[in-house]
PDB file of N, CA and C in Angstrom:
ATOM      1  N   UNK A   1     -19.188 -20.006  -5.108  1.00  0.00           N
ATOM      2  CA  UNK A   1     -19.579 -19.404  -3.851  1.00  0.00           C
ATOM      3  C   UNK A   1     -20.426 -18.174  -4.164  1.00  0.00           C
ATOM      4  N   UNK A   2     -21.452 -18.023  -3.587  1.00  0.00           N
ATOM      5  CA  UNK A   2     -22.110 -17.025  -3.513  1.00  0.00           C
ATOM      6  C   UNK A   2     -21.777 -15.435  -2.787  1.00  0.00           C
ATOM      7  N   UNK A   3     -21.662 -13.895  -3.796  1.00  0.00           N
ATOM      8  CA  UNK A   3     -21.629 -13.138  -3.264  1.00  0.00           C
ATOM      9  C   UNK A   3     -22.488 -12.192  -2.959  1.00  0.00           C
ATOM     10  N   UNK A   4     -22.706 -12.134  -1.934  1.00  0.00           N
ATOM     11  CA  UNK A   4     -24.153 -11.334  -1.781  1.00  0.00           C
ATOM     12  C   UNK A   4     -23.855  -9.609  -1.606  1.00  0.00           C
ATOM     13  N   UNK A   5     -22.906  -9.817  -2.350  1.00  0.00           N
ATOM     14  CA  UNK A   5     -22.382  -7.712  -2.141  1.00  0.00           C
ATOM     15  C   UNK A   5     -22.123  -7.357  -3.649  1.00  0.00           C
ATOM     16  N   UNK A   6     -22.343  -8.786  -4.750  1.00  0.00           N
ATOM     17  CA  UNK A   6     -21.653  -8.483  -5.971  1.00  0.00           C
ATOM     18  C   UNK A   6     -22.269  -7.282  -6.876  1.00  0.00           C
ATOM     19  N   UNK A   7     -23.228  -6.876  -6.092  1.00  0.00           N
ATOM     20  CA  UNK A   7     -24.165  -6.155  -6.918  1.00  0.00           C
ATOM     21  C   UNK A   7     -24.126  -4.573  -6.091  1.00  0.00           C
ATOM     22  N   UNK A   8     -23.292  -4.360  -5.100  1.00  0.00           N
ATOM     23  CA  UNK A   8     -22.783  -3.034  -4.810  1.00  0.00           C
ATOM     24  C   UNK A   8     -21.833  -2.190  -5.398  1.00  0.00           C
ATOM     25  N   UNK A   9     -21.439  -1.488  -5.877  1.00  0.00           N
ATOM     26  CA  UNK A   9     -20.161  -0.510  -5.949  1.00  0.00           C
ATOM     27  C   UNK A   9     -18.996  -0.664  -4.980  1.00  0.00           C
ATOM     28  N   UNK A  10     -17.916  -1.085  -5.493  1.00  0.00           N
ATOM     29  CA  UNK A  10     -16.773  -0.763  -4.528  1.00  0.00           C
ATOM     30  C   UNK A  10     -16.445   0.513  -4.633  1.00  0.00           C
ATOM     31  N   UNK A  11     -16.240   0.964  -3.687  1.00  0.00           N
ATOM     32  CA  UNK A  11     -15.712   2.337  -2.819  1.00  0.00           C
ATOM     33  C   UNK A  11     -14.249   2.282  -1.969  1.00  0.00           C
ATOM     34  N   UNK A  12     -13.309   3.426  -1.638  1.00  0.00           N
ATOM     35  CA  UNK A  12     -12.331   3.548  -1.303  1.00  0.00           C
ATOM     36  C   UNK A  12     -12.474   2.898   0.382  1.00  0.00           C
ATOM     37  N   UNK A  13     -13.594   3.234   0.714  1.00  0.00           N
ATOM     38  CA  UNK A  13     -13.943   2.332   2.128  1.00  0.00           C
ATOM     39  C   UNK A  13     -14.587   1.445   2.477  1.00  0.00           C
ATOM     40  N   UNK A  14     -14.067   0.396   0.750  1.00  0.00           N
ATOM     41  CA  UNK A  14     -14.905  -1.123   0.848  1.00  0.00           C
ATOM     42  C   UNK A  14     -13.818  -1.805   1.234  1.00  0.00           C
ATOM     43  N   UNK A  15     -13.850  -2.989   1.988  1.00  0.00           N
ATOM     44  CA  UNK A  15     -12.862  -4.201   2.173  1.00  0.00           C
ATOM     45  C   UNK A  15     -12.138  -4.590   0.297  1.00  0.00           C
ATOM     46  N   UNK A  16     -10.551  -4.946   0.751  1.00  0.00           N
ATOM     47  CA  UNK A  16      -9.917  -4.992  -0.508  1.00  0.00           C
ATOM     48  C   UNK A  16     -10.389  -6.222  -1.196  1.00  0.00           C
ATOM     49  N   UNK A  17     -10.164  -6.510  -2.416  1.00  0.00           N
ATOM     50  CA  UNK A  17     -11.147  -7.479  -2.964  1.00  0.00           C
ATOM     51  C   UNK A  17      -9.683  -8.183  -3.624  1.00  0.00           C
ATOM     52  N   UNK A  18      -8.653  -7.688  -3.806  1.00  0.00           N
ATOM     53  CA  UNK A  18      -7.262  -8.428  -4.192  1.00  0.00           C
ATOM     54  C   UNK A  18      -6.137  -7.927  -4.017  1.00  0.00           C
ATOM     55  N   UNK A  19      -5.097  -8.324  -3.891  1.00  0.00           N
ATOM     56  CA  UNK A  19      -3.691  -7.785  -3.178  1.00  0.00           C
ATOM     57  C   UNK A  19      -2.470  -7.758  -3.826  1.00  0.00           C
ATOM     58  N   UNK A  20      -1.698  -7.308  -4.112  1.00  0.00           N
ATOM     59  CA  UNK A  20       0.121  -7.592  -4.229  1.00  0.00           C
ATOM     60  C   UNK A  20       0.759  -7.497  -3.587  1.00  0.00           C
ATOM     61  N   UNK A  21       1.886  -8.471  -3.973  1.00  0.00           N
ATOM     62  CA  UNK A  21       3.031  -7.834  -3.250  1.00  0.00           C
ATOM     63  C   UNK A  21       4.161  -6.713  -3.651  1.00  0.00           C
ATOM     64  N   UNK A  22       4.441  -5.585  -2.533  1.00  0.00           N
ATOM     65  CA  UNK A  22       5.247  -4.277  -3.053  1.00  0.00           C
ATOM     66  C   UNK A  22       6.168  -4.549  -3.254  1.00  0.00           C
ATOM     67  N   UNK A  23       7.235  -4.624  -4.215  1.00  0.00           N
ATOM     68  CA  UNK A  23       8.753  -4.341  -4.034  1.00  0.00           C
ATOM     69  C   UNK A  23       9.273  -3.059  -3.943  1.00  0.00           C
ATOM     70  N   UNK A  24       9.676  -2.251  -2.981  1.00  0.00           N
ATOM     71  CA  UNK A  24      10.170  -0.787  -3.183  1.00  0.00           C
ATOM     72  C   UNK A  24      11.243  -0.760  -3.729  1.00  0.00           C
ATOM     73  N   UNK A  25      11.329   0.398  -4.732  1.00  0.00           N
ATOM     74  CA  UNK A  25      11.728   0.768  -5.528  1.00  0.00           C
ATOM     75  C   UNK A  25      11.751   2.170  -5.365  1.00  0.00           C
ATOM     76  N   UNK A  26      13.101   2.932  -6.021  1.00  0.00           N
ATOM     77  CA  UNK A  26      13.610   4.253  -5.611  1.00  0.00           C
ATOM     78  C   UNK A  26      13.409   4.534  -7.018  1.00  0.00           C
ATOM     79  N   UNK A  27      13.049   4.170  -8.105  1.00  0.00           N
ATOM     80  CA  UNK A  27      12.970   4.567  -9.515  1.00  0.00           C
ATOM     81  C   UNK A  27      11.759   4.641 -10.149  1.00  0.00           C
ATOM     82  N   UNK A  28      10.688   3.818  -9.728  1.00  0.00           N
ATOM     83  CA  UNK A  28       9.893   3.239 -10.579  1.00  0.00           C
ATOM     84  C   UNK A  28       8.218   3.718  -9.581  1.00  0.00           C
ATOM     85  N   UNK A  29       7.199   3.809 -10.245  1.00  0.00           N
ATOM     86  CA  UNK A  29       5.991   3.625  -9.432  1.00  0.00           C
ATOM     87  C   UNK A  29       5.163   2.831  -9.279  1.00  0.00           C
ATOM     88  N   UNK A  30       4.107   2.151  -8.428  1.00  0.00           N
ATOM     89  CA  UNK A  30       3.741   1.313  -8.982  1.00  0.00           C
ATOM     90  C   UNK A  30       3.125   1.000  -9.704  1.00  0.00           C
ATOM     91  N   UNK A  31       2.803  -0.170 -10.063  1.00  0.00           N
ATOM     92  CA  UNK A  31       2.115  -0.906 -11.431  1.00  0.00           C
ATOM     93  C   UNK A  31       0.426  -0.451 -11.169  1.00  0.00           C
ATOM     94  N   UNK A  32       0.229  -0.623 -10.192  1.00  0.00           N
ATOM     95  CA  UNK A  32      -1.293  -0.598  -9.446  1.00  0.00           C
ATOM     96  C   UNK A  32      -1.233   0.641  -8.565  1.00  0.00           C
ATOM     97  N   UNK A  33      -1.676   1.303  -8.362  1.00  0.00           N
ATOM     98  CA  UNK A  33      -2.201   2.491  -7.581  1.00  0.00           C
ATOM     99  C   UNK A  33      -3.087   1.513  -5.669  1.00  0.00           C
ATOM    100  N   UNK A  34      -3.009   1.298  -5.383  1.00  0.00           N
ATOM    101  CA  UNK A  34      -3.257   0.451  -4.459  1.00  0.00           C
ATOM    102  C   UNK A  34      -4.344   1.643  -3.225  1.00  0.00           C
ATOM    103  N   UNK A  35      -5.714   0.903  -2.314  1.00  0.00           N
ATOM    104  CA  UNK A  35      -6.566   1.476  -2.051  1.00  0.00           C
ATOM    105  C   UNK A  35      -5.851   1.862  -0.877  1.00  0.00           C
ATOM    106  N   UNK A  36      -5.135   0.472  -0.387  1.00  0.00           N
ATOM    107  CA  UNK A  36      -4.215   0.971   0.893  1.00  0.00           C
ATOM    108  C   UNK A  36      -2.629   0.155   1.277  1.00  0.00           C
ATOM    109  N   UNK A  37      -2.358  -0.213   2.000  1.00  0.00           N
ATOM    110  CA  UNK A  37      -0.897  -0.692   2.007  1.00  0.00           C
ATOM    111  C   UNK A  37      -1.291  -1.679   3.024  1.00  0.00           C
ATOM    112  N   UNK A  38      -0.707  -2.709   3.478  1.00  0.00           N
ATOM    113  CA  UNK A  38      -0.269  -3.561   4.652  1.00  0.00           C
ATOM    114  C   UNK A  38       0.988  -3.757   4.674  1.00  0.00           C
ATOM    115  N   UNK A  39       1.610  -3.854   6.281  1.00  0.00           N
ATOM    116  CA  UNK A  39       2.593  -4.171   6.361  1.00  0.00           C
ATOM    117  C   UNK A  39       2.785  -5.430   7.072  1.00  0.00           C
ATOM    118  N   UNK A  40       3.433  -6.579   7.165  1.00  0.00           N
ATOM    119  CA  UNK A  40       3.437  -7.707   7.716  1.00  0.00           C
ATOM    120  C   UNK A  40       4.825  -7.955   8.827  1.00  0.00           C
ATOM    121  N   UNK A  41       5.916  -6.978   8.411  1.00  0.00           N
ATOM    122  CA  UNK A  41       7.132  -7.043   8.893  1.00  0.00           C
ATOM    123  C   UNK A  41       6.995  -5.392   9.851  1.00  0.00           C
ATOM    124  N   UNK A  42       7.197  -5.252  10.876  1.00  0.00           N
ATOM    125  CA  UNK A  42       7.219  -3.822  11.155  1.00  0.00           C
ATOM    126  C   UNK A  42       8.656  -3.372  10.865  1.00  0.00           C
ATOM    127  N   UNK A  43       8.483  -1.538  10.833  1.00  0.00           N
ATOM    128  CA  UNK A  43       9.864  -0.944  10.918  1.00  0.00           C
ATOM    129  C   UNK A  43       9.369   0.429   9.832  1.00  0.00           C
ATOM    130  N   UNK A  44      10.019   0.623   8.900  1.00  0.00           N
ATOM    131  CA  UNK A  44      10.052   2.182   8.493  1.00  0.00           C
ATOM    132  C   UNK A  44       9.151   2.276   7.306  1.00  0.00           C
ATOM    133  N   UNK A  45       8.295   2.420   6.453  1.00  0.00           N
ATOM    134  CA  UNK A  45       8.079   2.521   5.098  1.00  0.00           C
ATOM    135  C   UNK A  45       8.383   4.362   4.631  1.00  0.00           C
ATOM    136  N   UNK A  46       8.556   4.007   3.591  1.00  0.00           N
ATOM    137  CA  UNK A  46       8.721   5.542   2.861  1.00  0.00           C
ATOM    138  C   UNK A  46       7.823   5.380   1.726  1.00  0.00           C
ATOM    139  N   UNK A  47       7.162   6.578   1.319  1.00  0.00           N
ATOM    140  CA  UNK A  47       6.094   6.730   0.379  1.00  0.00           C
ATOM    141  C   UNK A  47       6.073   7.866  -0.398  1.00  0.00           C
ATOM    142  N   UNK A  48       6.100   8.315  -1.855  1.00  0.00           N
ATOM    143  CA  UNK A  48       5.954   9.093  -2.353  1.00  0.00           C
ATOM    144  C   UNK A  48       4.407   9.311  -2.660  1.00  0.00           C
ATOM    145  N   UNK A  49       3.548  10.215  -2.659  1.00  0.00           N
ATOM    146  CA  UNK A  49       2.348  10.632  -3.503  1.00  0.00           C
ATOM    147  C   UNK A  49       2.116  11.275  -4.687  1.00  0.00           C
ATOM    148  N   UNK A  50       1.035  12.397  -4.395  1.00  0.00           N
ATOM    149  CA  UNK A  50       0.730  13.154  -5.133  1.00  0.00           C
ATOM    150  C   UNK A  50       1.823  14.362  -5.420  1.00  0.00           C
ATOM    151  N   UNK A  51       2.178  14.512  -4.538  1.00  0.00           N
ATOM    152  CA  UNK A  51       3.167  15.924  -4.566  1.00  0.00           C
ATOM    153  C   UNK A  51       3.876  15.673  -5.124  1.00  0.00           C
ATOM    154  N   UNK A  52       4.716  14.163  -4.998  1.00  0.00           N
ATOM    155  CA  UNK A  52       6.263  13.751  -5.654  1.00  0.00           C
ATOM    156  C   UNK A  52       7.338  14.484  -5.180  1.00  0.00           C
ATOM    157  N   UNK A  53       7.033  14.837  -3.833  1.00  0.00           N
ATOM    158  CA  UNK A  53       8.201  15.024  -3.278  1.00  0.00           C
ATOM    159  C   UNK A  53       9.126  13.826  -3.121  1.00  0.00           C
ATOM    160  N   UNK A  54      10.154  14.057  -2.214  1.00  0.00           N
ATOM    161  CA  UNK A  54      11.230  13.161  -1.712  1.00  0.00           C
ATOM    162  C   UNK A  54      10.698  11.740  -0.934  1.00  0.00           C
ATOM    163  N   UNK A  55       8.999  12.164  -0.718  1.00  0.00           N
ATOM    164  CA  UNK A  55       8.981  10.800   0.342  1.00  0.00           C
ATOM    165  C   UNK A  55       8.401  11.299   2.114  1.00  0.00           C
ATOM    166  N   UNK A  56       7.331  10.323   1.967  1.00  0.00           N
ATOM    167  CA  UNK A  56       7.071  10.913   3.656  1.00  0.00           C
ATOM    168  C   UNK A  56       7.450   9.299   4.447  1.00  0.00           C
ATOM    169  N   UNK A  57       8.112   9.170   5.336  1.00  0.00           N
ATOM    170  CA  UNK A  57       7.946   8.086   6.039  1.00  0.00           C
ATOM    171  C   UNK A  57       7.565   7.680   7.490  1.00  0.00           C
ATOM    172  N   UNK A  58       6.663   6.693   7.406  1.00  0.00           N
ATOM    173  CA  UNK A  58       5.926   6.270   8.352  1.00  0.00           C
ATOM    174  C   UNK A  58       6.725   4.827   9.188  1.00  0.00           C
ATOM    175  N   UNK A  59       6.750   4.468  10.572  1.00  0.00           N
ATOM    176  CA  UNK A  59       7.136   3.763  11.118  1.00  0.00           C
ATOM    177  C   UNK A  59       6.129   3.000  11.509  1.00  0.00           C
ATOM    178  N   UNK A  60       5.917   1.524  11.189  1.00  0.00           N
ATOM    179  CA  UNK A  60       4.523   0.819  11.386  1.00  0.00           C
ATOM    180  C   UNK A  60       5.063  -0.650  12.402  1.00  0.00           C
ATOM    181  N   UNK A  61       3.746  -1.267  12.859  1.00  0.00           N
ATOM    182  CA  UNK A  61       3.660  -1.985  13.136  1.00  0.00           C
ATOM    183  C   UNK A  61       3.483  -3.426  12.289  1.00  0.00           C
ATOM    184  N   UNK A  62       3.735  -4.804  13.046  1.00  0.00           N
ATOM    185  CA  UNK A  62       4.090  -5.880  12.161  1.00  0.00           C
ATOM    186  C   UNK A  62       1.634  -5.894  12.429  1.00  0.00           C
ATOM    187  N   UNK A  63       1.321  -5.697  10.436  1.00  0.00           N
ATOM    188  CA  UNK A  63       0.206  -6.049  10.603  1.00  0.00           C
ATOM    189  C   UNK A  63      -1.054  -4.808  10.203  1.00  0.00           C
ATOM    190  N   UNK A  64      -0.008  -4.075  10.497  1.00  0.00           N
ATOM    191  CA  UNK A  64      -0.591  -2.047  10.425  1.00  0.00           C
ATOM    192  C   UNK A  64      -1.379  -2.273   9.091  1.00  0.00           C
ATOM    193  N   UNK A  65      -2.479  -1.690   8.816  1.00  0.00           N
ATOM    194  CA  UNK A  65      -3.066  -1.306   7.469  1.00  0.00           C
ATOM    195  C   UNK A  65      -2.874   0.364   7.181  1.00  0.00           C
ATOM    196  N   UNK A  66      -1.917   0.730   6.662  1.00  0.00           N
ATOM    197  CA  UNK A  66      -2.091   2.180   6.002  1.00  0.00           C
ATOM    198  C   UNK A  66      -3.164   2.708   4.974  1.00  0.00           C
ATOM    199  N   UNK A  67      -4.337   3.600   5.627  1.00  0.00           N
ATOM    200  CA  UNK A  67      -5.035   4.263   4.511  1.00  0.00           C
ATOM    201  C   UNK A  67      -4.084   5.017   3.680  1.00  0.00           C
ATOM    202  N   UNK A  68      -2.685   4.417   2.775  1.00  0.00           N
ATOM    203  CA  UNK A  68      -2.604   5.247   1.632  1.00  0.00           C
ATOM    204  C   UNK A  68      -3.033   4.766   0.615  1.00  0.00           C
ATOM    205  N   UNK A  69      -2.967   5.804  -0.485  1.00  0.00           N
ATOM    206  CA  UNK A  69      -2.716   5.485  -1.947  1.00  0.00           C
ATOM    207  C   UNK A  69      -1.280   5.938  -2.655  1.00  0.00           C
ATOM    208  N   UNK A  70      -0.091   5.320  -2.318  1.00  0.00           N
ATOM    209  CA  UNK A  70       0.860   5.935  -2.551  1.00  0.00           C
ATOM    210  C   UNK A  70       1.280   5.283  -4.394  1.00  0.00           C
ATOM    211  N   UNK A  71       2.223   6.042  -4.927  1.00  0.00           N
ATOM    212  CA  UNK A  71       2.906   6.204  -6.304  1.00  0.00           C
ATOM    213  C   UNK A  71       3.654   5.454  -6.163  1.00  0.00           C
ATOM    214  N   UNK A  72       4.262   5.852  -5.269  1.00  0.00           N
ATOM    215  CA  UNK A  72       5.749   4.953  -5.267  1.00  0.00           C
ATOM    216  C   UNK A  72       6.328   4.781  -3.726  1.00  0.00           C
ATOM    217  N   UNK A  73       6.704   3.209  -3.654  1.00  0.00           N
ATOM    218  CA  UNK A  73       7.476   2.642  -2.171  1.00  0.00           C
ATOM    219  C   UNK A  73       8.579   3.113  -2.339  1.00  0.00           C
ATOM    220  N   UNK A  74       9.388   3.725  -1.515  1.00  0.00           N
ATOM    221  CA  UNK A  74      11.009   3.423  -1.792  1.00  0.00           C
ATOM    222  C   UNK A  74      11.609   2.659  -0.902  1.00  0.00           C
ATOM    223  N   UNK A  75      12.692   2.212  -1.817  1.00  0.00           N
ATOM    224  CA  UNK A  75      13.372   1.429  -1.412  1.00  0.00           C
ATOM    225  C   UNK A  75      14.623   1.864  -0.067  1.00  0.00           C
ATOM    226  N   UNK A  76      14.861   3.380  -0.714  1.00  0.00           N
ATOM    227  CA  UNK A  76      15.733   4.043   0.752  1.00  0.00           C
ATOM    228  C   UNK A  76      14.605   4.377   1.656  1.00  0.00           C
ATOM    229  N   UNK A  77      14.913   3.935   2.694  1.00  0.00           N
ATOM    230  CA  UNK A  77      14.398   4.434   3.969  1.00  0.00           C
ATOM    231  C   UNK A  77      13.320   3.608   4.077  1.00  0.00           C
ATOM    232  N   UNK A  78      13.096   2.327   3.591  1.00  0.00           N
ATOM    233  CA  UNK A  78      12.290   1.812   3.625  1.00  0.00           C
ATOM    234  C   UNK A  78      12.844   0.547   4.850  1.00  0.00           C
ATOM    235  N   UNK A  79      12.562  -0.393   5.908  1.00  0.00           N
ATOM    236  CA  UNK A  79      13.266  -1.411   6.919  1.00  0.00           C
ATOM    237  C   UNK A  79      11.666  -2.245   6.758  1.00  0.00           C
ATOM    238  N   UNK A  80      10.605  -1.770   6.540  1.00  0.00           N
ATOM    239  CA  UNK A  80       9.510  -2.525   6.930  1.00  0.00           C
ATOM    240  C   UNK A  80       9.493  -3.937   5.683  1.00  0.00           C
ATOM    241  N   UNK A  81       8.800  -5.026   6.078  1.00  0.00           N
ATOM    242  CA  UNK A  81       8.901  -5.990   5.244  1.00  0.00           C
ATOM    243  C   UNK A  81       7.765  -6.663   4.755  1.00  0.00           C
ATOM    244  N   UNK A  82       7.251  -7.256   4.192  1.00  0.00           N
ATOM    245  CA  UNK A  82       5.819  -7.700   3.179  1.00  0.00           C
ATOM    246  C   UNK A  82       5.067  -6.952   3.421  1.00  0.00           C
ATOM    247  N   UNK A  83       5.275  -6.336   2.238  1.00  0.00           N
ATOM    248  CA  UNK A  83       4.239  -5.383   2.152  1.00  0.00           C
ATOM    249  C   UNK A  83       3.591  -5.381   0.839  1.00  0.00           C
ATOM    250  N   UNK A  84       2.343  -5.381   1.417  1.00  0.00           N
ATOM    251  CA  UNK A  84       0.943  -5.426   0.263  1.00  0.00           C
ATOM    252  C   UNK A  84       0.334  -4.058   0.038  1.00  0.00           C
ATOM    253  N   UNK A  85       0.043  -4.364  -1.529  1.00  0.00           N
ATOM    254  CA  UNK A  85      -1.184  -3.102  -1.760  1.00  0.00           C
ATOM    255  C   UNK A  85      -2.730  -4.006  -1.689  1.00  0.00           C
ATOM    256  N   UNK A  86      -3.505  -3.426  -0.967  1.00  0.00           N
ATOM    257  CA  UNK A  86      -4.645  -3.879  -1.045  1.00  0.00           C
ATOM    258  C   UNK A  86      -5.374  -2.936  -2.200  1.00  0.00           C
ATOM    259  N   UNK A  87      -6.593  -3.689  -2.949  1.00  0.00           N
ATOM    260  CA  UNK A  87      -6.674  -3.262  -3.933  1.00  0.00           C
ATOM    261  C   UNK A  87      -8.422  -3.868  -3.656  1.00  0.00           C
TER     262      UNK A  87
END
């Protein structure tokens, strides 16, 4: 298939070009640094960043795209369900 963008720069405000799936985790960060998050299940996510504090959490919708780049999902305080890093 032909891409006719292959020859641009991706940027933080290009469409994601590949995805995972998150498992939150209260220990660990992730593997991938991710451009932004999706959620597919609504309800609570929790997110650590840059600061490494305790966690900020956001209450989303089933479908929501979060502009983060978070470190780490956790697993406490987390209710929301498939959730992707877009990448």
């Amino acid at each position: 298939m032909a891409d006719t963008f292959a020859n641009l720069s991706k940027g933080l405000g290009s469409p994601a070009t590949d995805w995972f799936a998150i498992t939150p985790d209260d220990n660990n960060d992730l593997a991938v640094r991710p451009r932004a998050i999706r959620v597919g299940i609504a309800g609570t996510i929790t997110v650590v960043g840059d600061s490494r504090g305790s966690g900020v959490s956001f209450t989303v919708a089933a479908g929501e795209i979060l502009p983060l780049r978070p470190l780490r999902v956790m697993a406490t305080g987390t209710s929301a369900g498939e959730i992707r890093g877009l990448v």
